[in-house]
C-alpha atoms as a PDB file:
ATOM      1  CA  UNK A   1       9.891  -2.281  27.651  1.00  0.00           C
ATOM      2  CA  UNK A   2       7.978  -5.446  28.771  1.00  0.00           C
ATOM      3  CA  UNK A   3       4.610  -3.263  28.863  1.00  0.00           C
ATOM      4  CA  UNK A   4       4.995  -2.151  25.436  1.00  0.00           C
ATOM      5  CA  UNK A   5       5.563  -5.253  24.231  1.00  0.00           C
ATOM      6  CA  UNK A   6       2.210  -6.372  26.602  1.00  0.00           C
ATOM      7  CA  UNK A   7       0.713  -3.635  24.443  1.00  0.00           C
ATOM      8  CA  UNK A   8       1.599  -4.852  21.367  1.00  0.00           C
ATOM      9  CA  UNK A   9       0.763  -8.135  21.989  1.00  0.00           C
ATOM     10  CA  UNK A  10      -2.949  -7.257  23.353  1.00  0.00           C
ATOM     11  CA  UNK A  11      -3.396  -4.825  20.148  1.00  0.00           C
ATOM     12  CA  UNK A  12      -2.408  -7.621  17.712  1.00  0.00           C
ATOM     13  CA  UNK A  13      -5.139  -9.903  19.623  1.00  0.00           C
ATOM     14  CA  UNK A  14      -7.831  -7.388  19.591  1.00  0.00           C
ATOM     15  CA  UNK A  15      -7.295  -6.321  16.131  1.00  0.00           C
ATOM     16  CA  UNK A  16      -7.387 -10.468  15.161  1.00  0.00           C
ATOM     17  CA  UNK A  17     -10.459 -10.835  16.743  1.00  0.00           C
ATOM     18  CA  UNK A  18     -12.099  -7.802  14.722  1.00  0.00           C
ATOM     19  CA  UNK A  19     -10.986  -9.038  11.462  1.00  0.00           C
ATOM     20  CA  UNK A  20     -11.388 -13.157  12.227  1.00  0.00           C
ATOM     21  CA  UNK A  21     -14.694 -13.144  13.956  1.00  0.00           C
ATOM     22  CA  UNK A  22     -16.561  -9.591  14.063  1.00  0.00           C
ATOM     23  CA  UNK A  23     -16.591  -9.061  10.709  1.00  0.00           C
ATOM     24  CA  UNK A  24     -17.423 -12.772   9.916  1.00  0.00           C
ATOM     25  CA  UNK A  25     -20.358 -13.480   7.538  1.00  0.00           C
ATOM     26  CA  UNK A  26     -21.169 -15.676   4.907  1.00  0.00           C
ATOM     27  CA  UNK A  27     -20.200 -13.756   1.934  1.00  0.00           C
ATOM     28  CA  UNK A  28     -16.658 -13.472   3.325  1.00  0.00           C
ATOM     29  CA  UNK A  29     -16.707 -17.286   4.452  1.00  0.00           C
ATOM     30  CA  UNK A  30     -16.922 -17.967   0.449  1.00  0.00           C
ATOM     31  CA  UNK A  31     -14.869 -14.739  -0.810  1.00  0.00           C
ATOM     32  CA  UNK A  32     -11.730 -14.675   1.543  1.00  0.00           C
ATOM     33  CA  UNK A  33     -10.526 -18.441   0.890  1.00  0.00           C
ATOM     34  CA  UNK A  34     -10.371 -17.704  -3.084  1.00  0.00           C
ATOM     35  CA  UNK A  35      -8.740 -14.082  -2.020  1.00  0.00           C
ATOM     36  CA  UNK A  36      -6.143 -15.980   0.168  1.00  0.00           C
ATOM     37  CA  UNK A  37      -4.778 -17.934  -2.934  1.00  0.00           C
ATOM     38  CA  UNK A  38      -3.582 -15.157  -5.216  1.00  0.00           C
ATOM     39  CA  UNK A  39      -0.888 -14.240  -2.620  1.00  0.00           C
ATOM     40  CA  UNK A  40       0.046 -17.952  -2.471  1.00  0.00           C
ATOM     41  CA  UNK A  41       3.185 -19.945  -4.525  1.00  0.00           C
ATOM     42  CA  UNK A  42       1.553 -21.194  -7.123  1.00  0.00           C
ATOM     43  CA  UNK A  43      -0.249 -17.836  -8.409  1.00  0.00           C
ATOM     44  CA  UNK A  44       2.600 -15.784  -7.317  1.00  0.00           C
ATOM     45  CA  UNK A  45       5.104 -17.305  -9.289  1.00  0.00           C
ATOM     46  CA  UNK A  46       3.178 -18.686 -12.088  1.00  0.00           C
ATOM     47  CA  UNK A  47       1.890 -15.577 -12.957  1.00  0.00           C
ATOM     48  CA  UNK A  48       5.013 -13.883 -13.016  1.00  0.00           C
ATOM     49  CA  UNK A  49       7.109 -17.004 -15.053  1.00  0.00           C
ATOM     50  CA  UNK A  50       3.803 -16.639 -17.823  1.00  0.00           C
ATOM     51  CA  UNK A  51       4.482 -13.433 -18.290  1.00  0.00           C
ATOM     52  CA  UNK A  52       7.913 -13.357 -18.644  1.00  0.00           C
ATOM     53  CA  UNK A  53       7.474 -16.206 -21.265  1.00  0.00           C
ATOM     54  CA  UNK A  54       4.749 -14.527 -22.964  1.00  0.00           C
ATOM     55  CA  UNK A  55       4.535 -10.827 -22.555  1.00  0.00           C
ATOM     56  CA  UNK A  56       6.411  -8.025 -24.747  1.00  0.00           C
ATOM     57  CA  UNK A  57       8.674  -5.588 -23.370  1.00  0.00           C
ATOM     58  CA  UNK A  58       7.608  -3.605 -20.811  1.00  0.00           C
ATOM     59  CA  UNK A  59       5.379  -6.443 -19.780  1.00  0.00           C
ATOM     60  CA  UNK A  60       8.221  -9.077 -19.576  1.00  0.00           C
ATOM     61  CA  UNK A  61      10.692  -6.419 -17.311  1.00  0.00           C
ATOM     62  CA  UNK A  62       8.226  -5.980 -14.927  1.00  0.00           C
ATOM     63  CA  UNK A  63       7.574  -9.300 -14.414  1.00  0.00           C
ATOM     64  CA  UNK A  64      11.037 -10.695 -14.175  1.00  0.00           C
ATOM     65  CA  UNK A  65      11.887  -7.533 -11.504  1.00  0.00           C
ATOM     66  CA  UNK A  66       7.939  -9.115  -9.549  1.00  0.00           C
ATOM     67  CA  UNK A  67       9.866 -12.477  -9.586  1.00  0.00           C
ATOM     68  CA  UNK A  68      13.393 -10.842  -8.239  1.00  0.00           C
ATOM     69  CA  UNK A  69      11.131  -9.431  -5.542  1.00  0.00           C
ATOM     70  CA  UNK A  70       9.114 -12.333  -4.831  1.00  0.00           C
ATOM     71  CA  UNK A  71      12.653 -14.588  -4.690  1.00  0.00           C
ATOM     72  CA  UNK A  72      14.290 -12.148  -2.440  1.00  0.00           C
ATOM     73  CA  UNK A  73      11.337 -10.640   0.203  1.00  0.00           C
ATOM     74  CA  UNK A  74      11.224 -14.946   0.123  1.00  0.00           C
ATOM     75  CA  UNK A  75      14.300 -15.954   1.245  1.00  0.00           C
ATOM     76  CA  UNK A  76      14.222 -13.424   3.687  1.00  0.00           C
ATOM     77  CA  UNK A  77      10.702 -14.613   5.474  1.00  0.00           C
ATOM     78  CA  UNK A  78      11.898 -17.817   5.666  1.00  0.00           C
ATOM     79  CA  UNK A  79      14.494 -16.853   7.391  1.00  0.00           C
ATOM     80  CA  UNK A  80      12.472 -15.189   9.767  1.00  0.00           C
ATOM     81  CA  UNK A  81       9.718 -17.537  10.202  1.00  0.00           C
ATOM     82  CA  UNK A  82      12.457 -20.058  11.080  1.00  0.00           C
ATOM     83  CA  UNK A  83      14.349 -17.599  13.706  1.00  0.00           C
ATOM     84  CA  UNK A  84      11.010 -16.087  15.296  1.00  0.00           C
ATOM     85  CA  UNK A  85       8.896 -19.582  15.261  1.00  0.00           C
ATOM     86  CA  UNK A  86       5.802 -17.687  16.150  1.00  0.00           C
ATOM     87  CA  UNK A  87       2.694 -19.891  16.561  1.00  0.00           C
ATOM     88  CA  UNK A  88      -0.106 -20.077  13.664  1.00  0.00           C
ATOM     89  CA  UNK A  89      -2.742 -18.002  15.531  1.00  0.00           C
ATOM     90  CA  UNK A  90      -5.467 -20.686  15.651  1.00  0.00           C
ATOM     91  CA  UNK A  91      -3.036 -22.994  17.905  1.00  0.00           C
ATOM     92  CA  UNK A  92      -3.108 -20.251  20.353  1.00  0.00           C
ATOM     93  CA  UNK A  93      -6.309 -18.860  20.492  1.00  0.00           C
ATOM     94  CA  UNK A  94      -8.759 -21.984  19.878  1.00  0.00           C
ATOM     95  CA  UNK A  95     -11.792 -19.778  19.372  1.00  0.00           C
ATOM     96  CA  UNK A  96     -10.514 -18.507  16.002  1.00  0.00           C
ATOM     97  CA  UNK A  97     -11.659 -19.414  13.205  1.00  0.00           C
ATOM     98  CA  UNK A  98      -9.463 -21.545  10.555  1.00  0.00           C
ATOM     99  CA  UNK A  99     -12.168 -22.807   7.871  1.00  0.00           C
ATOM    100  CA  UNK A 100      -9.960 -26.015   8.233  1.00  0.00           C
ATOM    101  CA  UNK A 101      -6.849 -24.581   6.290  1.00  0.00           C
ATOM    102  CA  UNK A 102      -4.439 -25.554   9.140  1.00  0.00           C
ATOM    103  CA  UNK A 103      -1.001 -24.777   7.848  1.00  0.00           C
ATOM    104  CA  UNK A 104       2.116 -26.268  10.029  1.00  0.00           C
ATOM    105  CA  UNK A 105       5.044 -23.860   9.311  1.00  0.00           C
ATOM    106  CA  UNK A 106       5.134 -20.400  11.785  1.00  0.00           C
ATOM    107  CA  UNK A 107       2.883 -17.454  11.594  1.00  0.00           C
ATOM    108  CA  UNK A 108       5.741 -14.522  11.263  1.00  0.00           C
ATOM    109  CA  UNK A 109       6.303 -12.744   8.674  1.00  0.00           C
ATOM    110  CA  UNK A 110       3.065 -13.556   6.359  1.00  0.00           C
ATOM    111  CA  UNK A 111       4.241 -15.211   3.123  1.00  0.00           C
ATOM    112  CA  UNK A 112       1.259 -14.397   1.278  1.00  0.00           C
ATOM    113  CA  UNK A 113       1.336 -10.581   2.138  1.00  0.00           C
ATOM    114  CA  UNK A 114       4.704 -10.716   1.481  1.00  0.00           C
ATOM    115  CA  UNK A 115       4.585 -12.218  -2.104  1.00  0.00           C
ATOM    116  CA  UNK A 116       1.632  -9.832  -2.666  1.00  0.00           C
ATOM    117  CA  UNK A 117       2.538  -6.781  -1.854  1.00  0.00           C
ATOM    118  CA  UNK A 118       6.088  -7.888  -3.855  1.00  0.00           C
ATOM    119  CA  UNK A 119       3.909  -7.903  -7.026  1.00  0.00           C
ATOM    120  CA  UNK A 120       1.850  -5.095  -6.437  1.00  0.00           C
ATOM    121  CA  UNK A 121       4.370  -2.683  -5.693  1.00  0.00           C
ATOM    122  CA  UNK A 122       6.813  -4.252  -8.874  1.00  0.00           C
ATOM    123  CA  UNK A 123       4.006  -4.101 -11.208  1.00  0.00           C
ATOM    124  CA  UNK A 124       2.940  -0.457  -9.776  1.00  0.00           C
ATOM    125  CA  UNK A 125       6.253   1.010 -10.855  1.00  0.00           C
ATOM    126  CA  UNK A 126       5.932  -0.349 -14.877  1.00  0.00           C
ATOM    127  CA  UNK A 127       1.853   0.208 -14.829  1.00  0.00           C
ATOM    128  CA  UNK A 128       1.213   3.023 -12.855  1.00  0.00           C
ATOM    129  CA  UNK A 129      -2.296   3.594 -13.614  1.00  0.00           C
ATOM    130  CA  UNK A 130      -3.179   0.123 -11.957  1.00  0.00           C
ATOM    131  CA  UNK A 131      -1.740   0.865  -8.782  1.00  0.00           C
ATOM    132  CA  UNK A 132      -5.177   1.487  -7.007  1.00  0.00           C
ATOM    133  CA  UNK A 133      -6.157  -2.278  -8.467  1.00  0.00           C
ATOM    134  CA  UNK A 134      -2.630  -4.084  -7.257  1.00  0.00           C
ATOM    135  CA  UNK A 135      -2.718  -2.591  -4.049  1.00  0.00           C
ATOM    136  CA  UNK A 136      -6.281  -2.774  -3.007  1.00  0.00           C
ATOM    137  CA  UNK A 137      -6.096  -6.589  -4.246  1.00  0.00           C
ATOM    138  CA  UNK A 138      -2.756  -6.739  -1.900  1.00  0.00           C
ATOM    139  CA  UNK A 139      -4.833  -5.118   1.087  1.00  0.00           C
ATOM    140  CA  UNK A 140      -7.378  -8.143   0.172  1.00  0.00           C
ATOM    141  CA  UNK A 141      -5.273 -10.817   0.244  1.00  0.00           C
ATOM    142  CA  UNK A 142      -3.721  -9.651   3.648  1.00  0.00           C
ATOM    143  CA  UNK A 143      -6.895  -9.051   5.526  1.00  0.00           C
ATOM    144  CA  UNK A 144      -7.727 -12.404   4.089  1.00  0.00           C
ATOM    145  CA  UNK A 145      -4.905 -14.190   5.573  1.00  0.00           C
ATOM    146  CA  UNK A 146      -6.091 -12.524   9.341  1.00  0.00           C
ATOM    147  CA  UNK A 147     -10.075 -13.552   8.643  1.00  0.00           C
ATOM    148  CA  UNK A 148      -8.866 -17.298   7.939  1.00  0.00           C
ATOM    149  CA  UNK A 149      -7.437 -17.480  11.438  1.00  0.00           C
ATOM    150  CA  UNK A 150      -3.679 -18.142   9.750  1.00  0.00           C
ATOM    151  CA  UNK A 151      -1.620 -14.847  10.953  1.00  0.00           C
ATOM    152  CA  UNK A 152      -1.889 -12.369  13.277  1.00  0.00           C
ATOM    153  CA  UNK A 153      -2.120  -8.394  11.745  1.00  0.00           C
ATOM    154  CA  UNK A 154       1.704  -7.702  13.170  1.00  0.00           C
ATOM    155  CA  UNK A 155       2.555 -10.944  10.779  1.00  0.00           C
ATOM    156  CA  UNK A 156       1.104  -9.414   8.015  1.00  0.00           C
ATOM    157  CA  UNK A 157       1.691  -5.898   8.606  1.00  0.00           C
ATOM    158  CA  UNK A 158       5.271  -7.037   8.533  1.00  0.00           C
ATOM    159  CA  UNK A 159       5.222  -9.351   5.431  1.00  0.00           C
ATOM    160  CA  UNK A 160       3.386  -6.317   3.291  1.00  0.00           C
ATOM    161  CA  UNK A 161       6.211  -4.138   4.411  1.00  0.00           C
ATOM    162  CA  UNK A 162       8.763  -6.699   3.431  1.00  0.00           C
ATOM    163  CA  UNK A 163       7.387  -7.230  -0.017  1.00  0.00           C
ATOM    164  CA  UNK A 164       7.035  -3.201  -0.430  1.00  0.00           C
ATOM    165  CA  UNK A 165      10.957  -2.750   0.759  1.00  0.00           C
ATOM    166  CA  UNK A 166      12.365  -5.586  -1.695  1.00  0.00           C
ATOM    167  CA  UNK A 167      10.347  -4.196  -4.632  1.00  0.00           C
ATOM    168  CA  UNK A 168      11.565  -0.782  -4.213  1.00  0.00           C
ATOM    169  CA  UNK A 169      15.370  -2.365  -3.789  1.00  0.00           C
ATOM    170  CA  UNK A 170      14.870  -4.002  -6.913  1.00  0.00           C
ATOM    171  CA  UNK A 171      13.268  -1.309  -8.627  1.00  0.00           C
ATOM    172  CA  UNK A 172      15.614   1.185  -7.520  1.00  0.00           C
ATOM    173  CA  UNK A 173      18.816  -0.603  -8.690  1.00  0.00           C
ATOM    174  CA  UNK A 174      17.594  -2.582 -11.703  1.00  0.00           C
ATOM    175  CA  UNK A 175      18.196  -5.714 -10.197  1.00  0.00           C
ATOM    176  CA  UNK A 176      16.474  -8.607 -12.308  1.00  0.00           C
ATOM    177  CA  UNK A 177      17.247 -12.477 -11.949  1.00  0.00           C
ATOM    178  CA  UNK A 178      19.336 -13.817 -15.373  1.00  0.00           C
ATOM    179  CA  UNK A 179      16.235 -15.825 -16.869  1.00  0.00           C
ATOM    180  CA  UNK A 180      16.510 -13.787 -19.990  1.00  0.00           C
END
């Protein structure tokens, strides 16, 4: 068991390295910080609370099931993060790259890919057409968090499953927080 984990471990280093400093080039040094924000609080939520104030119907269901999802998939990375306390990978690998965005809570689960993927997968179920748009923007905003040195791939791997399970829980039974 200890040389799986050893595997593990060494894949989740070598894949890091790929996406933090191989594929590093100026174009991505001024795309991937913007990217990194739309899986973030602030665009997260406030997107979801402006469209439950202002959208019609369909609109204002799917949002207020994206915020159920975000609240829940939430809750439960927190959680984590606090029983896991894995290190931000910059603080153990000093050669990554951080673009100075030093963050001081634990590395596992990925918030952002969690929140993301919670929106993407929600709003996939009410606008089906978009799905290739909310997912590849998802797969963006993850990737981004691993190129800006903040989580390893298993964090985010594990955050953009999170945010898929929670959405299809609250898809599946209805579940909707009583903002309405």
């Amino acid at each position: 068991m200890l040389g799986v984990k050893k595997l593990i471990i060494a894949e989740d280093r070598n894949v890091f390295y790929i996406l933090n400093e191989r594929i590093k080039c100026k174009t991505l040094d001024r795309i991937m910080p913007k990217i990194t924000h739309i899986g973030g609080p602030y665009f997260t939520v406030l997107s979801c609370l402006l469209l439950i104030l202002f959208g019609k119907n369909n609109v204002k269901i799917s949002a207020l099931q994206a915020l159920t999802t975000l609240t829940g998939s939430h809750m439960f990375v927190q959680i984590l993060k606090r029983l896991c306390t894995r290190p931000r990978p910059y603080l153990v690998l000093p050669e990554a790259n951080t673009f100075k965005c030093l963050l001081r809570d634990y590395s596992f689960p990925s918030g952002h890919a969690t929140a993301i993927f919670s929106l993407a997968v929600s709003f996939s179920f009410s606008f089906p057409g978009l799905t290739i748009v909310f997912i590849s923007l998802a797969i963006m905003v993850s990737i981004s968090r691993i190129y800006m040195g903040l989580h390893y791939p298993s964090d985010v791997i594990i955050g953009s499953t999170m945010g898929v399970f929670f959405s299809y829980i609250t898809h599946i039974y209805g579940l909707m927080l009583p903002i309405l």
